[in-house]
C-alpha atoms as a PDB file:
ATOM      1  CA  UNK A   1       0.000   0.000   0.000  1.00  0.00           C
ATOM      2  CA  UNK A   2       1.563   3.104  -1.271  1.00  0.00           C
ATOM      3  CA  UNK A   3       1.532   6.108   0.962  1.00  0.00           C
ATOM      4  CA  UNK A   4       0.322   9.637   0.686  1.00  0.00           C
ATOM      5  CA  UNK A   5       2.496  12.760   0.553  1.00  0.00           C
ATOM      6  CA  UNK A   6       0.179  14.407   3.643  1.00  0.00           C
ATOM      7  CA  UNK A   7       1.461  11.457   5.264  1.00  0.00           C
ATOM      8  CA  UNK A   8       5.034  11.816   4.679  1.00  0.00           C
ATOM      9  CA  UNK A   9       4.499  15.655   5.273  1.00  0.00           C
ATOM     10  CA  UNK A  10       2.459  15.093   8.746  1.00  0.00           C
ATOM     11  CA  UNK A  11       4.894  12.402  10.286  1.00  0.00           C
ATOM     12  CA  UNK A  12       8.080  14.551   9.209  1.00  0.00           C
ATOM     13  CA  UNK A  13       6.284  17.367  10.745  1.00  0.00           C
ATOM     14  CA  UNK A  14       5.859  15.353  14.125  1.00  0.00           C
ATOM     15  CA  UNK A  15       9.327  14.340  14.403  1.00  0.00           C
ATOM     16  CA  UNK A  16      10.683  17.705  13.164  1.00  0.00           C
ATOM     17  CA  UNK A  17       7.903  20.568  14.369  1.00  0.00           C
ATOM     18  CA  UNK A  18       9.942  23.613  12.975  1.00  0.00           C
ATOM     19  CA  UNK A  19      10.422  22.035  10.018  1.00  0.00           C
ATOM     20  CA  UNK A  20       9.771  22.764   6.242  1.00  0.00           C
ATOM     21  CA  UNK A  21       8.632  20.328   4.118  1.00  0.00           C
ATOM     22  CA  UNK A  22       7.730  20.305   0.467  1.00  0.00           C
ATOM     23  CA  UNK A  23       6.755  16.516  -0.768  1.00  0.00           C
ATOM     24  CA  UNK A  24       6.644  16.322  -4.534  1.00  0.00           C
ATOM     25  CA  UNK A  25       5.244  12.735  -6.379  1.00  0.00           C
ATOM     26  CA  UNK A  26       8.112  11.587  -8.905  1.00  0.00           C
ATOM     27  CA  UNK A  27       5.894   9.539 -11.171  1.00  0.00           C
ATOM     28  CA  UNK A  28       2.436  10.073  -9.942  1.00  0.00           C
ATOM     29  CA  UNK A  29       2.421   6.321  -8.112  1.00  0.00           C
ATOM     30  CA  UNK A  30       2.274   7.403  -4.603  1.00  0.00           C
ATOM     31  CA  UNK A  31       5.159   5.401  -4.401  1.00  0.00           C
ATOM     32  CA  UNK A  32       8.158   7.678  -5.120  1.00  0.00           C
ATOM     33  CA  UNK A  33       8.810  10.729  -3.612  1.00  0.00           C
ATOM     34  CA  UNK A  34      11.109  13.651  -3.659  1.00  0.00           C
ATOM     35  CA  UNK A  35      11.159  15.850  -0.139  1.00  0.00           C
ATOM     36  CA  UNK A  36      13.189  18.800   0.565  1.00  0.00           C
ATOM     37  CA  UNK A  37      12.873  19.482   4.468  1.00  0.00           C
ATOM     38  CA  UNK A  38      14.227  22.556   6.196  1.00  0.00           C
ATOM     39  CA  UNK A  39      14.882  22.701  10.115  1.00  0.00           C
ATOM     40  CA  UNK A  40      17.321  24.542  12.404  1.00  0.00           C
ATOM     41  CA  UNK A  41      17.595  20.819  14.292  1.00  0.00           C
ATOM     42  CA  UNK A  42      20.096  19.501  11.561  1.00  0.00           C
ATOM     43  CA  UNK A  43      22.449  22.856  12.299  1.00  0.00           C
ATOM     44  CA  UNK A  44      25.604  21.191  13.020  1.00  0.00           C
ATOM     45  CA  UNK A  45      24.957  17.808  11.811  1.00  0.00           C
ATOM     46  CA  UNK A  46      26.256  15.588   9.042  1.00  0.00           C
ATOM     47  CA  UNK A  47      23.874  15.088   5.814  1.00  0.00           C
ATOM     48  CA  UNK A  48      23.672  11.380   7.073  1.00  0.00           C
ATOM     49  CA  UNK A  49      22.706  12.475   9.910  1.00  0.00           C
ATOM     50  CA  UNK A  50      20.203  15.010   9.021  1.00  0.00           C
ATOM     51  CA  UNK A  51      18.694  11.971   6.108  1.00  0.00           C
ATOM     52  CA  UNK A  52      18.679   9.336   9.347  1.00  0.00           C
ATOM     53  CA  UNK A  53      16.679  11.760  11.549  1.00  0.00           C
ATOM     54  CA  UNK A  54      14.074  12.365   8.593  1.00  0.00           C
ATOM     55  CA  UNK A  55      14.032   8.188   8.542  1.00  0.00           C
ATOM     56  CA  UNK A  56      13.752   8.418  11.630  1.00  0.00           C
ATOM     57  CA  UNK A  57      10.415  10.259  11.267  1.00  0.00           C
ATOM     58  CA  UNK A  58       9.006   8.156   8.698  1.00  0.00           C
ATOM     59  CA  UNK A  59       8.920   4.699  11.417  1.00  0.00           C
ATOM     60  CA  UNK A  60       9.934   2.027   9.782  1.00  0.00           C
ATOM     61  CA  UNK A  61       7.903   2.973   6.486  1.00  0.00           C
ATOM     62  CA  UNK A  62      10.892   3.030   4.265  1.00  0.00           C
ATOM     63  CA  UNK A  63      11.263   0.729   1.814  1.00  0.00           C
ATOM     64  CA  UNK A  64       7.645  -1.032   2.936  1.00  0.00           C
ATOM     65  CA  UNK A  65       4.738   1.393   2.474  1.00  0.00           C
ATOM     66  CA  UNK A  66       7.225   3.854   1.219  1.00  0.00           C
ATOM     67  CA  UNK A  67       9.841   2.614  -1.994  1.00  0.00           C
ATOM     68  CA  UNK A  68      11.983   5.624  -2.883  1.00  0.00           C
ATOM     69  CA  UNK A  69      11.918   8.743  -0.969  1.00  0.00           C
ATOM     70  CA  UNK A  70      14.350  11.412  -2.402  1.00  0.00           C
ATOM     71  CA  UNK A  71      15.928  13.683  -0.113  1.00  0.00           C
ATOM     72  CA  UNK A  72      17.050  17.123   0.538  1.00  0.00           C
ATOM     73  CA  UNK A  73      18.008  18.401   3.755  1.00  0.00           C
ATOM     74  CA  UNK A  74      19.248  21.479   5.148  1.00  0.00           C
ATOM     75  CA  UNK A  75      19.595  23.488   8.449  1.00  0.00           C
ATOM     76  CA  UNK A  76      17.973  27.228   6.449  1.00  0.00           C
END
């Protein structure tokens, strides 16, 4: 079962309050995803670690619900 980008949006936003989130459907298929999220909690962390807190977020979707989620993180 493929999952919605309100979903991906809403559980990034509950891990990550402050953040910014933009969700964008690669083919259409609810099934690949591109998000760029912006939060001042990755200031001063890695881009690994900023992509593992993101998911993080997502609980265990990755790779079941979710296939391919491409990511873009920054602190601003």
């Amino acid at each position: 079962m493929a999952m919605d980008a309100a979903e991906i949006e809403r559980l990034i936003k509950q891990a990550l309050p402050d953040a910014q989130v933009t969700i964008e459907d690669l083919r259409g298929d609810g099934d690949h995803y591109a998000a760029h999220v912006i939060s001042p909690a990755f200031a001063g962390k890695t881009r690994v670690q900023q992509h593992k807190m993101v998911y993080d977020a997502l609980q265990g979707r990755m790779g079941g619900e979710l296939h391919a989620l491409a990511l873009q993180t920054s602190a601003n």
